[in-house]
C-alpha atoms as a PDB file:
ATOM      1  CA  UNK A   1      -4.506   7.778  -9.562  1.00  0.00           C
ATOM      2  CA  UNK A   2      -1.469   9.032  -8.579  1.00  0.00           C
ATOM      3  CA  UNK A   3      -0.246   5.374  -6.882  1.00  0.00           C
ATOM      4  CA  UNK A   4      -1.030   3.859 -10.268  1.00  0.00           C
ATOM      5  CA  UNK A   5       1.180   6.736 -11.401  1.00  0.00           C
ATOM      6  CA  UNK A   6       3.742   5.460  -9.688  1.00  0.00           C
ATOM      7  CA  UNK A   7       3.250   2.548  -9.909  1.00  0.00           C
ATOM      8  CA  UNK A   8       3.430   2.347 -13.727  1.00  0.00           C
ATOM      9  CA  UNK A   9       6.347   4.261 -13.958  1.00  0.00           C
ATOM     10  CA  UNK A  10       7.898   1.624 -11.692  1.00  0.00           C
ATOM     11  CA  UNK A  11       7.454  -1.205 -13.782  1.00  0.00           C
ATOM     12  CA  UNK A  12       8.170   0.521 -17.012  1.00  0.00           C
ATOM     13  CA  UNK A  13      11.668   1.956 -15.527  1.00  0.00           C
ATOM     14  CA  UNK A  14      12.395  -1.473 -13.977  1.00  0.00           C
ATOM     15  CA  UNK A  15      11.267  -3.105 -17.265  1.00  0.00           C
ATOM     16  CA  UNK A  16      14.006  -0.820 -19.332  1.00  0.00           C
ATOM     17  CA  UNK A  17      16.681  -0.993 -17.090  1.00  0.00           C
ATOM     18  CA  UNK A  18      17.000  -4.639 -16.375  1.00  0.00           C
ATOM     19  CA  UNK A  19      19.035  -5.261 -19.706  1.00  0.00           C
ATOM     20  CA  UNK A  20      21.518  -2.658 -18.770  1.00  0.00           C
ATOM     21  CA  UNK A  21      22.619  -4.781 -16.067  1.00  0.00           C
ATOM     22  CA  UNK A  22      23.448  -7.753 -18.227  1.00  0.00           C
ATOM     23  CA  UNK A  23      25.150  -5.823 -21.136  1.00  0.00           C
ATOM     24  CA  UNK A  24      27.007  -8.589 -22.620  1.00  0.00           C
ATOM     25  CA  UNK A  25      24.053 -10.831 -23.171  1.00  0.00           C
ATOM     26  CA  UNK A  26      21.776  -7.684 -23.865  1.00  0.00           C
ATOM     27  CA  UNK A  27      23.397  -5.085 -25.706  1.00  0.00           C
ATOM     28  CA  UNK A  28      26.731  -6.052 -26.722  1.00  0.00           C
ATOM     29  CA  UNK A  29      26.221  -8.778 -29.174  1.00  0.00           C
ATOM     30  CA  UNK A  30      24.058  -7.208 -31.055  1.00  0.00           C
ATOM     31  CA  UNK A  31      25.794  -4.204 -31.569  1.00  0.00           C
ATOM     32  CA  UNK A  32      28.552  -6.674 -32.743  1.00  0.00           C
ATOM     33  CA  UNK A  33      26.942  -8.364 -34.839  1.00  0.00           C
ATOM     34  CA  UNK A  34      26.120  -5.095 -36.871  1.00  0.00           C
ATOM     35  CA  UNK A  35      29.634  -4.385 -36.821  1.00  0.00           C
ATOM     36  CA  UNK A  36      30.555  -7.679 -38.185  1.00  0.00           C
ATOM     37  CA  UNK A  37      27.914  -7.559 -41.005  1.00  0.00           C
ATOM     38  CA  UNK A  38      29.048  -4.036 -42.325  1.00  0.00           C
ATOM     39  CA  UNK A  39      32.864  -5.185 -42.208  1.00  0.00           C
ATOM     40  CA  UNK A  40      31.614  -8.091 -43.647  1.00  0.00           C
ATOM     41  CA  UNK A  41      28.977  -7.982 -45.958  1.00  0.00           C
ATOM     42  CA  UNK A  42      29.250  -4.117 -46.891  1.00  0.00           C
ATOM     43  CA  UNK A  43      32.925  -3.598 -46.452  1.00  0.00           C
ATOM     44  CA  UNK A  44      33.918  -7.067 -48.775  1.00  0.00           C
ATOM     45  CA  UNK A  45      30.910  -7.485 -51.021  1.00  0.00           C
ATOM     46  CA  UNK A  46      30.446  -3.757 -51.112  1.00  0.00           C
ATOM     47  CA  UNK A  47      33.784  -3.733 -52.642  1.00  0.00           C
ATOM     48  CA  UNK A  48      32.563  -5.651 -55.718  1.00  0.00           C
ATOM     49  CA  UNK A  49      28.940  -4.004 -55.207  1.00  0.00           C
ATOM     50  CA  UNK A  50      29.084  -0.585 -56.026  1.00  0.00           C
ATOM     51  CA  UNK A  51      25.941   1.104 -55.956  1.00  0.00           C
ATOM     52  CA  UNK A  52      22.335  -0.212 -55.303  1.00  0.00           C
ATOM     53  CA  UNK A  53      19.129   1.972 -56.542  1.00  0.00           C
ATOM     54  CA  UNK A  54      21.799   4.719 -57.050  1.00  0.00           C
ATOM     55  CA  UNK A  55      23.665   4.342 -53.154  1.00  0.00           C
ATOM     56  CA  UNK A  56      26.881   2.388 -52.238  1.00  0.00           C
ATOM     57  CA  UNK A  57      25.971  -0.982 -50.786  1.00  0.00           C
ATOM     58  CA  UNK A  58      27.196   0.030 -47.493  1.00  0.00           C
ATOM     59  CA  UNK A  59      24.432   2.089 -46.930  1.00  0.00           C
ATOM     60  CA  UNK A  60      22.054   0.157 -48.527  1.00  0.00           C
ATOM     61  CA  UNK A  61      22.031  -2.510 -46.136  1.00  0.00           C
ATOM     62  CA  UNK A  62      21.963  -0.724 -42.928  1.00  0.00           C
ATOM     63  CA  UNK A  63      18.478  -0.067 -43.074  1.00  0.00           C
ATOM     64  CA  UNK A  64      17.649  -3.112 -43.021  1.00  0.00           C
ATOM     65  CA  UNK A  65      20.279  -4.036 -39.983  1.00  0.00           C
ATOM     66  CA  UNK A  66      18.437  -1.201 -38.293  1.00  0.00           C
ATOM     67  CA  UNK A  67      15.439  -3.062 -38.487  1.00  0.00           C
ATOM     68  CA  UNK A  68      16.312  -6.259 -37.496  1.00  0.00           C
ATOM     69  CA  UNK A  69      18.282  -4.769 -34.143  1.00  0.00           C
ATOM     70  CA  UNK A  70      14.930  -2.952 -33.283  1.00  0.00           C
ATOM     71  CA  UNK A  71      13.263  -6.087 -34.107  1.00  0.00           C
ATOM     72  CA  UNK A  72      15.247  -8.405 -31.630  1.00  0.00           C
ATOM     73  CA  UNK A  73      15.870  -5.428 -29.120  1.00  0.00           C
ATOM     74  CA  UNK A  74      11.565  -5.166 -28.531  1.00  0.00           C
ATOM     75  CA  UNK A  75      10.826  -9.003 -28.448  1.00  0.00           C
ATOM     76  CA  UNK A  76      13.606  -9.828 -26.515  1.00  0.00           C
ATOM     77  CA  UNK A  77      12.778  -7.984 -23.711  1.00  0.00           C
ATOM     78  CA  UNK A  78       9.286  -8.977 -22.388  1.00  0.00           C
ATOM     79  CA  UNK A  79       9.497 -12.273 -23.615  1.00  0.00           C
ATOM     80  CA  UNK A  80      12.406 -12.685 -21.459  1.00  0.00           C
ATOM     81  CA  UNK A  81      11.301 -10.901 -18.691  1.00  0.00           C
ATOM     82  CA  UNK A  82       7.803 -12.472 -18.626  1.00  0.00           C
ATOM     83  CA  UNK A  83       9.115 -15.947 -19.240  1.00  0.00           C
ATOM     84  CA  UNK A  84      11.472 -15.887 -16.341  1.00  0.00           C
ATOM     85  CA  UNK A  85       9.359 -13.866 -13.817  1.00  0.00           C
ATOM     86  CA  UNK A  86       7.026 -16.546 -14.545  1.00  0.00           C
ATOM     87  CA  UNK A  87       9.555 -18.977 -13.489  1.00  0.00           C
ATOM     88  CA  UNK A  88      10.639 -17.731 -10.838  1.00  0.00           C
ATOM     89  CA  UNK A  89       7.580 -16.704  -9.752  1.00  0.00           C
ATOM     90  CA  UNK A  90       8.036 -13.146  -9.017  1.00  0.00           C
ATOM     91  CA  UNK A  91       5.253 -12.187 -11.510  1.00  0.00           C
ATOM     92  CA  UNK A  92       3.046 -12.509  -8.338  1.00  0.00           C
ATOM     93  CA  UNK A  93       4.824  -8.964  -6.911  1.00  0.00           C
ATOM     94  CA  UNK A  94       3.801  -7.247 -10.637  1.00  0.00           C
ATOM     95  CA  UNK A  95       0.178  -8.537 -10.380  1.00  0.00           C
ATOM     96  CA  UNK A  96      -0.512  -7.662  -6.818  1.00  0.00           C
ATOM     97  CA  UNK A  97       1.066  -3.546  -7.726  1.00  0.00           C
ATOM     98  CA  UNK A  98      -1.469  -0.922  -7.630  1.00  0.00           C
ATOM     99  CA  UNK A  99      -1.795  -0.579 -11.213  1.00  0.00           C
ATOM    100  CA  UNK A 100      -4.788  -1.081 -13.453  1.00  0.00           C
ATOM    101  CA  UNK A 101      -4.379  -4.086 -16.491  1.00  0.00           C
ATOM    102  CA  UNK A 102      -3.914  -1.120 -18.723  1.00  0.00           C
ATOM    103  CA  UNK A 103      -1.270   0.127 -17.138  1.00  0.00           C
ATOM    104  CA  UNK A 104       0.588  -3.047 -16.556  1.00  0.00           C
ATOM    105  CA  UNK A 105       0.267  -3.912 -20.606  1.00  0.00           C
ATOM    106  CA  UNK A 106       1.760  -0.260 -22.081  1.00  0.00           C
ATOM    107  CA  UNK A 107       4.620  -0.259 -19.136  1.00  0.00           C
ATOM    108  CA  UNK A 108       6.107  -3.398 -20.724  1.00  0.00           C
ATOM    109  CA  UNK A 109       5.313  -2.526 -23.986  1.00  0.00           C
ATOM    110  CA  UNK A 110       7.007   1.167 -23.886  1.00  0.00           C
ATOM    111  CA  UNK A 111      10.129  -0.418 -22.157  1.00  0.00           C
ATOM    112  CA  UNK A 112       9.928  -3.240 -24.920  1.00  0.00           C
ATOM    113  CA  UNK A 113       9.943  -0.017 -27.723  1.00  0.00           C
ATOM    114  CA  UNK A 114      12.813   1.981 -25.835  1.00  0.00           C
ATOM    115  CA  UNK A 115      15.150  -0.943 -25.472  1.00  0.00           C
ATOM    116  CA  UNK A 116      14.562  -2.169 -29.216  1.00  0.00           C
ATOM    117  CA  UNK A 117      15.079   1.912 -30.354  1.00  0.00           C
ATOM    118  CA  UNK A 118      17.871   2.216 -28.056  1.00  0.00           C
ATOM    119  CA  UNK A 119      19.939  -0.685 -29.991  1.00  0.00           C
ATOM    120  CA  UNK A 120      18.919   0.766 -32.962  1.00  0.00           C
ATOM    121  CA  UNK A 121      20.662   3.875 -31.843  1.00  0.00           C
ATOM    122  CA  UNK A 122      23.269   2.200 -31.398  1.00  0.00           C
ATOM    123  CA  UNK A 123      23.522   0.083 -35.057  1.00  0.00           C
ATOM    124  CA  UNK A 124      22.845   3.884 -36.520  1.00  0.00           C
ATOM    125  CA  UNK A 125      25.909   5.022 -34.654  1.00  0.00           C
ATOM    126  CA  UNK A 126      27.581   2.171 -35.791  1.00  0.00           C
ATOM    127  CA  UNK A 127      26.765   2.715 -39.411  1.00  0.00           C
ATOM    128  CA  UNK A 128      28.134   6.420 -39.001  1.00  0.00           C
ATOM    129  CA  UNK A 129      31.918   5.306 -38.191  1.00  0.00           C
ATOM    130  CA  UNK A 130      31.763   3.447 -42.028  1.00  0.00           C
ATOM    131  CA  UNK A 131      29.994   6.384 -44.059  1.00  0.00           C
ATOM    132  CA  UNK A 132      27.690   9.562 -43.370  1.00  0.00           C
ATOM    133  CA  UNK A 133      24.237   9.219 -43.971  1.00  0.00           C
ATOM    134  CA  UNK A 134      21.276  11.955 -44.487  1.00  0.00           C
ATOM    135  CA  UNK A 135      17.969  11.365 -43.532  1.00  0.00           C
ATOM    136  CA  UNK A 136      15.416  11.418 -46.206  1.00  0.00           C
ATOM    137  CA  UNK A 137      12.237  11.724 -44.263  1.00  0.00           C
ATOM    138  CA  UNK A 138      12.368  11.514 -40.812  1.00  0.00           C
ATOM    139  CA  UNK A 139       8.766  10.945 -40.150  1.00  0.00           C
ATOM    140  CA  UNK A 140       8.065   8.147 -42.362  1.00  0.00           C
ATOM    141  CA  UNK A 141      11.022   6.872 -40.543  1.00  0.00           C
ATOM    142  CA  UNK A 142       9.859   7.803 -37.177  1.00  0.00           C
ATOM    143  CA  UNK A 143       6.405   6.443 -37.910  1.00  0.00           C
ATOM    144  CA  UNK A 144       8.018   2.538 -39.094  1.00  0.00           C
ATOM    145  CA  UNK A 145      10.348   3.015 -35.697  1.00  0.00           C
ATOM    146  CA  UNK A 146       7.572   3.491 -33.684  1.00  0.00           C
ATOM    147  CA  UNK A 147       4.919   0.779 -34.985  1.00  0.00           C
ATOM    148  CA  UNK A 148       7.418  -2.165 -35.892  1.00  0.00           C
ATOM    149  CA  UNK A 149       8.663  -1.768 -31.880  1.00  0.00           C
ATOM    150  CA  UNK A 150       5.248  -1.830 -30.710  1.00  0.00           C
ATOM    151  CA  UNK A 151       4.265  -4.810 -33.010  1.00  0.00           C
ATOM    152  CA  UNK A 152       7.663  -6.923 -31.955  1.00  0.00           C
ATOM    153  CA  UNK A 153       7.153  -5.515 -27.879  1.00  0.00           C
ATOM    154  CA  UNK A 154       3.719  -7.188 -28.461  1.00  0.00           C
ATOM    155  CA  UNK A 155       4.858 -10.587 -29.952  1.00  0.00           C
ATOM    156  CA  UNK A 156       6.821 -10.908 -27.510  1.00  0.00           C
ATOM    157  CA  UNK A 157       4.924 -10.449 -24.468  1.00  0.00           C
ATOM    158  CA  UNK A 158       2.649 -12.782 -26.234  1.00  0.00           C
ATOM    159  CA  UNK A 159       5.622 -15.505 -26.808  1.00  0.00           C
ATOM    160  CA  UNK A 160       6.645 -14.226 -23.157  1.00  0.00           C
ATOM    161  CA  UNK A 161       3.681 -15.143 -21.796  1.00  0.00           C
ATOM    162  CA  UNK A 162       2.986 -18.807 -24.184  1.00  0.00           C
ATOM    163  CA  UNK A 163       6.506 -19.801 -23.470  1.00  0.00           C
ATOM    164  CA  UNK A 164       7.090 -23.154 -21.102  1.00  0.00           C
ATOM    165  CA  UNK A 165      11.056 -23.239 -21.971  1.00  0.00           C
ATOM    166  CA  UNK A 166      14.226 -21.734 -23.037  1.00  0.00           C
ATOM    167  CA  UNK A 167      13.629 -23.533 -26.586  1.00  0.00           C
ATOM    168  CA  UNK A 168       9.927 -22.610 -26.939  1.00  0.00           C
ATOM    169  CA  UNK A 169      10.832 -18.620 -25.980  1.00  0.00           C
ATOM    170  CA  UNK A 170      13.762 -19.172 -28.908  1.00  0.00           C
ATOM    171  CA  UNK A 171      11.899 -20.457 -31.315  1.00  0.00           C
ATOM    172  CA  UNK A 172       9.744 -17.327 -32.949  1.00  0.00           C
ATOM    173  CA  UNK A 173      13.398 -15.171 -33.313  1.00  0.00           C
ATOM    174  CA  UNK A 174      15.364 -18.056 -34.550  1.00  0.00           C
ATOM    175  CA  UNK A 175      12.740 -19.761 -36.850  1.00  0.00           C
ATOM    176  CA  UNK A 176      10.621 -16.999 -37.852  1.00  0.00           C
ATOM    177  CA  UNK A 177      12.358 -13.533 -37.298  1.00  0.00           C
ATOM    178  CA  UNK A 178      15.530 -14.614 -38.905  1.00  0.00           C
ATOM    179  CA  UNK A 179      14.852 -16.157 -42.240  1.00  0.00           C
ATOM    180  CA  UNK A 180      12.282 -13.098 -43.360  1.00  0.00           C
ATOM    181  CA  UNK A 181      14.526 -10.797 -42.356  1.00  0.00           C
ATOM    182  CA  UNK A 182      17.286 -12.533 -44.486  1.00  0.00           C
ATOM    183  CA  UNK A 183      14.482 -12.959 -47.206  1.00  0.00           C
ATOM    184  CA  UNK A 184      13.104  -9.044 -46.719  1.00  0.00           C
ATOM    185  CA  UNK A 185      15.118  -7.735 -48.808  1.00  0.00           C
ATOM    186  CA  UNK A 186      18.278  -6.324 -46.308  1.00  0.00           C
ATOM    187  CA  UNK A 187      20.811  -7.281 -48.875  1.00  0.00           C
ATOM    188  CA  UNK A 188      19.190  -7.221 -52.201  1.00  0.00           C
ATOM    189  CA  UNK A 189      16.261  -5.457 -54.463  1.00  0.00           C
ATOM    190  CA  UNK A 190      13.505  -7.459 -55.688  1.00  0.00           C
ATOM    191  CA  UNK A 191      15.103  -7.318 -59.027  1.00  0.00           C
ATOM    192  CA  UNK A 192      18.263  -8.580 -58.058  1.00  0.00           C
ATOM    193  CA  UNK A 193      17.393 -11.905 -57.372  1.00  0.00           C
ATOM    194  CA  UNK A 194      15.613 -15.074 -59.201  1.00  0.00           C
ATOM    195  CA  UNK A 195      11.751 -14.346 -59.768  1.00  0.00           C
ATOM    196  CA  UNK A 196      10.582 -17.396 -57.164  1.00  0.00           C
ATOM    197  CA  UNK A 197      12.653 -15.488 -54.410  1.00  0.00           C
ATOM    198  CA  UNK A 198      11.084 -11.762 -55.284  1.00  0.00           C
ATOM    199  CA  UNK A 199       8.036 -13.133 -55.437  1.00  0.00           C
ATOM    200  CA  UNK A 200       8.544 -14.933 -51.751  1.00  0.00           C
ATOM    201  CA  UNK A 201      10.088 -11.297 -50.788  1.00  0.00           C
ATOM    202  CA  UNK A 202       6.862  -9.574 -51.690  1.00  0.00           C
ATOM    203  CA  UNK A 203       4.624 -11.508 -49.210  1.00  0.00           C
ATOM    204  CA  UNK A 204       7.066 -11.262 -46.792  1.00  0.00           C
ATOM    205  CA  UNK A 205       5.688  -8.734 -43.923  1.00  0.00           C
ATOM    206  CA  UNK A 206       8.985  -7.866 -42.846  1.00  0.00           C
ATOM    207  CA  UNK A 207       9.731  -6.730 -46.431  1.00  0.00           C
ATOM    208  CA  UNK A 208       7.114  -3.860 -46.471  1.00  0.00           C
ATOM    209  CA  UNK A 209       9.253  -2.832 -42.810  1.00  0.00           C
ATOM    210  CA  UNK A 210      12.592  -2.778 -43.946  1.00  0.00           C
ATOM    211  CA  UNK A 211      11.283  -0.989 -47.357  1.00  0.00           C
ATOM    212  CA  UNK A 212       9.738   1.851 -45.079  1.00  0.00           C
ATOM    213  CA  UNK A 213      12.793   2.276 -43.346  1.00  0.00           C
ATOM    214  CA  UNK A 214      15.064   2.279 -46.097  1.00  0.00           C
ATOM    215  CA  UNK A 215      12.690   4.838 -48.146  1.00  0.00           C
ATOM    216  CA  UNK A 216      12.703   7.220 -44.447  1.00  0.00           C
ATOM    217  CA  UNK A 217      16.586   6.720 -44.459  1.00  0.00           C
ATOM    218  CA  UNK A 218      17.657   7.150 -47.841  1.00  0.00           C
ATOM    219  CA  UNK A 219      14.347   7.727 -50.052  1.00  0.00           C
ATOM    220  CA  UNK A 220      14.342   4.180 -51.846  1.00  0.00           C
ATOM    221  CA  UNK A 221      12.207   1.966 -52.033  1.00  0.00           C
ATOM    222  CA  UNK A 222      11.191  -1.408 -53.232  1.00  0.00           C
ATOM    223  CA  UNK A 223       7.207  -1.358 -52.871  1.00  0.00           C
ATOM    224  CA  UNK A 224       4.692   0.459 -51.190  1.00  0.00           C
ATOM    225  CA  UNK A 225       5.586   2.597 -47.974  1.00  0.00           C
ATOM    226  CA  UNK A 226       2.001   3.658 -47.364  1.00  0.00           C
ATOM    227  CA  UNK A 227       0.716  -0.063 -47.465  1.00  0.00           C
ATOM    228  CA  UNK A 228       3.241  -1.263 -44.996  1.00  0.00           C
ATOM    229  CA  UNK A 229       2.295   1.620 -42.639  1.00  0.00           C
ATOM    230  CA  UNK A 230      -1.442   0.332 -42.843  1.00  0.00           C
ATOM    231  CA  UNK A 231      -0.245  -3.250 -42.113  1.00  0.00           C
ATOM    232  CA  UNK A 232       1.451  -2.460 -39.049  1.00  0.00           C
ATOM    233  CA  UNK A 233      -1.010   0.211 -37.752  1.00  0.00           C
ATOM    234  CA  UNK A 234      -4.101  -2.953 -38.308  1.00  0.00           C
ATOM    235  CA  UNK A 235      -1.757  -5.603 -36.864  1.00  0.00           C
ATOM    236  CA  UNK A 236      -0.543  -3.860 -34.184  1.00  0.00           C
ATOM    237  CA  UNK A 237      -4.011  -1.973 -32.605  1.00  0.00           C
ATOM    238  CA  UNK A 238      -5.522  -6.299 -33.053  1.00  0.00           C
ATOM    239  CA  UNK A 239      -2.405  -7.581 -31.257  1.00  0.00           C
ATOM    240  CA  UNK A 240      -2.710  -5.029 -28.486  1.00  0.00           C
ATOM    241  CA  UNK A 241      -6.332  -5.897 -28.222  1.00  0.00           C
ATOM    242  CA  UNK A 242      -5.210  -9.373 -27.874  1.00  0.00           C
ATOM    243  CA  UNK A 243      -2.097  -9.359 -25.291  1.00  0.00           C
ATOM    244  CA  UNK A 244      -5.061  -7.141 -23.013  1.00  0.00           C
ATOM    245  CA  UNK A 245      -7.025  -9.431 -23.176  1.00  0.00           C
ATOM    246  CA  UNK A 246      -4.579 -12.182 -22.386  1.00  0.00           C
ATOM    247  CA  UNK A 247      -3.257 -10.051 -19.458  1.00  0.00           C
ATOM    248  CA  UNK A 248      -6.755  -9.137 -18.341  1.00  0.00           C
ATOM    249  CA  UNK A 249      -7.516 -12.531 -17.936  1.00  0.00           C
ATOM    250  CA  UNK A 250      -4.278 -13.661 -16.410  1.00  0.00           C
ATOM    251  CA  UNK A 251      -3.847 -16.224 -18.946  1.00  0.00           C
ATOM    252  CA  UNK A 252      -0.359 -18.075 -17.998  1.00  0.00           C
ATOM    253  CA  UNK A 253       0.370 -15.427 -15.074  1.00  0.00           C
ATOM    254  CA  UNK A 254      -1.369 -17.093 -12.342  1.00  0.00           C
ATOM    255  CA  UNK A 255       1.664 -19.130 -10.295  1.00  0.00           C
END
């Protein structure tokens, strides 16, 4: 037991660490990015956009920025990391550690959840430099943190694992990702836009995220929190049913 110990705490160390090394692919341009959409779409439409549900724009839209930092930061990293260690074929080292399948699944999955929490760390700190912002309930917030990392670290060990190419690994973030979180609601309340789009907004999944996260931030809120923590807890305990089994079975691994 205490090898696998060890050996777990290997992996998940070596799984957190590896995008420190790379910062300007990793953490960098992200952090940017954030930077650029508050100067951007809070500082110059804020200007014209006062308040939203009774707070300055500003600070409206950073939970939703929040979420889509901790979104990218917990799929990027298994996906990439199990994508090229297939490649390159060093997956063989991982599968041959002392470590049970268990083991193996939660070590990339926590490192997947620290990295994505880390950036969004780092977007809060951001958001602190424009404006000050008080924490409505931290364990609602805590609670969305913690499940949307562990549903993204998931999808993308899944992806990770599915992926053949660069464009295949791309595709879920660029395709998906990306357009609900434009359409979930980071920049505008259901009733501020055209009834076709609100009504696309509410069966958006992503939605039901940011909402959380902006009610744990700021205590508004668009629809209900309690539903969107069910929907992650169900999706998330089937997904990590599913990437076992997929690891268990050694589906894609074997090189």
């Amino acid at each position: 037991m205490k090898s696998n110990l060890v050996g777990f705490y290997t992996l998940f160390k070596r799984e957190f660490l590896r995008f420190f090394k790379v910062p300007n692919n990793t953490i960098f341009p992200q952090l940017i990015t954030v930077l650029f959409y508050f100067l951007i779409f809070g500082i110059a439409i804020g200007s014209r956009i006062k308040e939203v549900s009774g707070v300055p724009y500003l600070l409206f839209i950073l939970p939703g920025l929040f979420v889509q930092v901790l979104i990218n930061g917990s799929y990027s990293n298994p996906s990439g990391s199990l994508f090229m260690s297939r490649m390159w074929g060093s997956i063989n080292d991982v599968l041959l550690a002392p470590i049970s399948h268990a083991q193996l699944t939660l070590a990339f999955i926590f490192a997947a959840m620290l990295r994505g929490i880390f950036l969004g760390i780092g977007a809060f700190l951001i958001a602190m430099i424009f404006m000050s912002v008080n924490i409505f309930n931290f364990w609602i917030l805590l609670a969305y943190v913690l499940l949307i990392s562990f549903v993204f670290a998931l999808v993308g060990i899944i992806v990770g694992l599915w992926s053949k190419t660069w464009e295949q690994l791309n595709i879920f973030i660029n395709f998906i990702v990306t357009p609900l979180t434009f359409l979930g609601g980071v920049f505008y309340t259901l009733d501020m836009v055209p009834g076709l789009i609100a009504k696309i907004t509410v069966w958006n999944p992503i939605f039901y995220m940011i909402n959380g996260v902006r009610y744990g931030m700021l205590g508004i809120k668009d629809g209900s929190v309690y539903l969107g923590l069910l929907f992650l807890v169900i999706i998330g305990l089937g997904m990590f049913g599913f990437v076992f089994y997929l690891i268990k079975k050694g589906y894609n691994l074997r090189t």
